[in-house]
Protein backbone atom coordinates (compact mmCIF):
# COMPACT_ATOMS: atom_id res chain seq x y z
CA UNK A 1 35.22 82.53 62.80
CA UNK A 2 37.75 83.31 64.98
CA UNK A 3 35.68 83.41 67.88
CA UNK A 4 34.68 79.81 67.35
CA UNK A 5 38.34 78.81 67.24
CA UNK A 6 39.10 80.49 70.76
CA UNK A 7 35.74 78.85 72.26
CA UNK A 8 37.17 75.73 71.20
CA UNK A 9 40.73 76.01 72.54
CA UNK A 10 39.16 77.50 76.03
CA UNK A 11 36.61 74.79 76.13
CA UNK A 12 39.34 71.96 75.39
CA UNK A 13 41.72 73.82 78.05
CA UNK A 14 38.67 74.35 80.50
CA UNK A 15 38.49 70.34 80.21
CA UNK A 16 41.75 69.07 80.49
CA UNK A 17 42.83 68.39 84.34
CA UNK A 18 46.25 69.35 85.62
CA UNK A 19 47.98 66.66 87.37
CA UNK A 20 50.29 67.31 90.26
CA UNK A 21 53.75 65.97 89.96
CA UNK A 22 53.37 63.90 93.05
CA UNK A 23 50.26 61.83 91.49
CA UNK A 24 52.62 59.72 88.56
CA UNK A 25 55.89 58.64 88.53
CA UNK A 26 58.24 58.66 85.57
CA UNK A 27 61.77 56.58 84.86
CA UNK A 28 63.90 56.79 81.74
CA UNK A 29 64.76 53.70 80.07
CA UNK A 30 66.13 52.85 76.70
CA UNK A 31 64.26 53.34 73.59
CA UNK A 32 63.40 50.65 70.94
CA UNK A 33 63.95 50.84 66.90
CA UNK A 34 66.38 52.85 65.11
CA UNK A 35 68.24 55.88 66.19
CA UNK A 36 72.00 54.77 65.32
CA UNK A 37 75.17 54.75 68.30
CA UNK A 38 72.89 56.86 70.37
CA UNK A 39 70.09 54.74 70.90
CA UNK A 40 71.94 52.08 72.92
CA UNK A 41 73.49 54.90 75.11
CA UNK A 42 70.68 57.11 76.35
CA UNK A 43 67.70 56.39 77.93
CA UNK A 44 65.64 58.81 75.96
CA UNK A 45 62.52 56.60 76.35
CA UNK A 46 59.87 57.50 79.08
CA UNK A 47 57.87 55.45 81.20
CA UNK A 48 54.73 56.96 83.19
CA UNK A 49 53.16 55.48 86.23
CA UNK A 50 49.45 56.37 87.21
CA UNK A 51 47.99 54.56 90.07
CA UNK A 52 44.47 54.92 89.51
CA UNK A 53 42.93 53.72 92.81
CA UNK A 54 45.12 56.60 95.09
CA UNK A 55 44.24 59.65 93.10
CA UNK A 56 41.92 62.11 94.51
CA UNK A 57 41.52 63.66 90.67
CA UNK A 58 38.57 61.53 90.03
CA UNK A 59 35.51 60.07 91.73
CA UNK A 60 34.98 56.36 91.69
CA UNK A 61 32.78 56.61 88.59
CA UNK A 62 35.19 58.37 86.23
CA UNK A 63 38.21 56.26 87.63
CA UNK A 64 36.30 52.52 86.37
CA UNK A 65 35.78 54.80 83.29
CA UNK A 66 39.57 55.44 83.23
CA UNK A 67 40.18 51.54 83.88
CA UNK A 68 38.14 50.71 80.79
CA UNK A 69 39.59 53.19 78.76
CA UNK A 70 43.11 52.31 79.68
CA UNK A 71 42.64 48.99 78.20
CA UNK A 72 45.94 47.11 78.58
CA UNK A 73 47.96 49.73 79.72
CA UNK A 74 46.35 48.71 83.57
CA UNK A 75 48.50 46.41 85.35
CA UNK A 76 47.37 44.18 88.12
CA UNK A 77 48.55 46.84 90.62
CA UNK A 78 45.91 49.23 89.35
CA UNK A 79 48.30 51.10 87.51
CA UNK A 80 48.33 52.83 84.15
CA UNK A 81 51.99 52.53 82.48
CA UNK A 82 52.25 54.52 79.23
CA UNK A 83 55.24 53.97 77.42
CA UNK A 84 56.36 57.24 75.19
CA UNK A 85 59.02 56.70 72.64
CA UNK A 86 58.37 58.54 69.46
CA UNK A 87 60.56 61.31 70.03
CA UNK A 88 64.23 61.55 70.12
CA UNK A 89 64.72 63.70 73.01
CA UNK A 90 64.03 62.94 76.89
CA UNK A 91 61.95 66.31 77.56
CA UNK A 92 59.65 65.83 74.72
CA UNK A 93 58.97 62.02 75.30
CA UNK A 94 58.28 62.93 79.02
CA UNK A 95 55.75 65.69 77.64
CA UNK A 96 53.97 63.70 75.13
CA UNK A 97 53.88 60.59 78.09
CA UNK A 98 52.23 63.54 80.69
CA UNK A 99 49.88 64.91 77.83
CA UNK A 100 48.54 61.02 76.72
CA UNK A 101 47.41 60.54 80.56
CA UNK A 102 45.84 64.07 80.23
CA UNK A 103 44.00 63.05 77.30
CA UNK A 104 42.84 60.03 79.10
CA UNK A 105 41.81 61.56 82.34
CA UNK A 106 40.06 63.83 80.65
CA UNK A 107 37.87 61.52 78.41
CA UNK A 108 37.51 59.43 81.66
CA UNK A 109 35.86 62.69 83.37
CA UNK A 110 33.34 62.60 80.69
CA UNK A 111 29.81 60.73 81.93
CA UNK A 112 28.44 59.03 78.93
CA UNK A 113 25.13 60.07 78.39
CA UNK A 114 22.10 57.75 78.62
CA UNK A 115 20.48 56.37 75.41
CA UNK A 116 16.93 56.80 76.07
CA UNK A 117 15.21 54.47 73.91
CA UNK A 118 12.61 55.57 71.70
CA UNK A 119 9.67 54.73 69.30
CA UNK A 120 8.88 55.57 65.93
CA UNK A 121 5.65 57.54 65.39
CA UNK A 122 2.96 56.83 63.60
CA UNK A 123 3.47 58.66 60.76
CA UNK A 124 6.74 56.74 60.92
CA UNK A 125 5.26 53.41 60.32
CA UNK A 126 3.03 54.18 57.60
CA UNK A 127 6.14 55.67 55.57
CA UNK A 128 7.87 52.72 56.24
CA UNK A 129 4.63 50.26 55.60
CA UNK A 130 4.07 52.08 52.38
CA UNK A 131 7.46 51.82 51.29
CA UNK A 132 7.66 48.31 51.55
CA UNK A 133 3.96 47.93 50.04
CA UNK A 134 5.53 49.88 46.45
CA UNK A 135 8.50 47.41 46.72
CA UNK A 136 6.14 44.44 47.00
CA UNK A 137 4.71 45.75 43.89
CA UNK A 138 7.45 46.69 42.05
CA UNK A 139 8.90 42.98 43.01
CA UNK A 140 5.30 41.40 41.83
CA UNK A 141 5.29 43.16 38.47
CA UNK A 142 8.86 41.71 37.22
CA UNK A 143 7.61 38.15 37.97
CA UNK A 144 6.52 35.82 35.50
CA UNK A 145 2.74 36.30 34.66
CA UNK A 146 0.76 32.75 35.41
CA UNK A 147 0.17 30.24 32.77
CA UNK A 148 -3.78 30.16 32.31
């Protein structure tokens, strides 16, 4: 069991891309919703900026995939802005805004694979064509019998 664990937290660390410092930008600003005195004095709030169209981390493929995925978050500019604000503290705000765009890079490296379409067998349909035959029948035998 604990061999499984460690695949899994190699295989999810294998996956997720380091991003250089120079590819985002970040800026402080004030945070919404409660915190008391402190909330209108500190700009604990953090504010990432991913350009998507200048980064060399991804091919053209994986950064449409990253436009899709990023939903609103894209501005006009091509950039990403996530907005991170749940913590209290400047350092962990600016970790949980850096690990959100990891996330999302790394689900945007991911090719979706091709549904293939394909048909049921034979044995398929005459399962299904004889279920539907003993519901017929079943149906048939609660009716009304005919007036002769």
């Amino acid at each position: 069991m604990p061999e499984a664990a460690a695949r899994d937290t190699m295989s999810k660390s294998a996956s997720a891309p380091h991003i250089p410092e120079g590819e985002y930008t970040l800026s402080f600003v004030r945070s919404p919703g409660p915190g008391g005195q402190n909330v209108n004095k500190v700009a604990t709030a953090c504010e990432l900026r991913f350009p998507v169209g200048a980064t060399m981390l991804l091919d053209d493929a994986a950064k449409q995939r990253l436009r899709v995925l990023a939903g609103r978050r894209l501005t006009l500019s091509d950039e990403i802005v996530l907005d991170a604000h749940r913590n209290r503290s400047r350092e962990a705000n600016r970790q949980d805004a850096i690990k959100r765009l990891v996330e999302l890079i790394a689900r945007a490296r991911v090719q979706p694979k091709v549904r293939r379409p394909t048909r049921p067998t034979r044995a398929a349909r005459a399962r299904r064509l004889e279920g539907k035959r003993q519901r017929k029948d079943a149906k048939r035998l609660r009716a009304r019998p005919p007036l002769e």
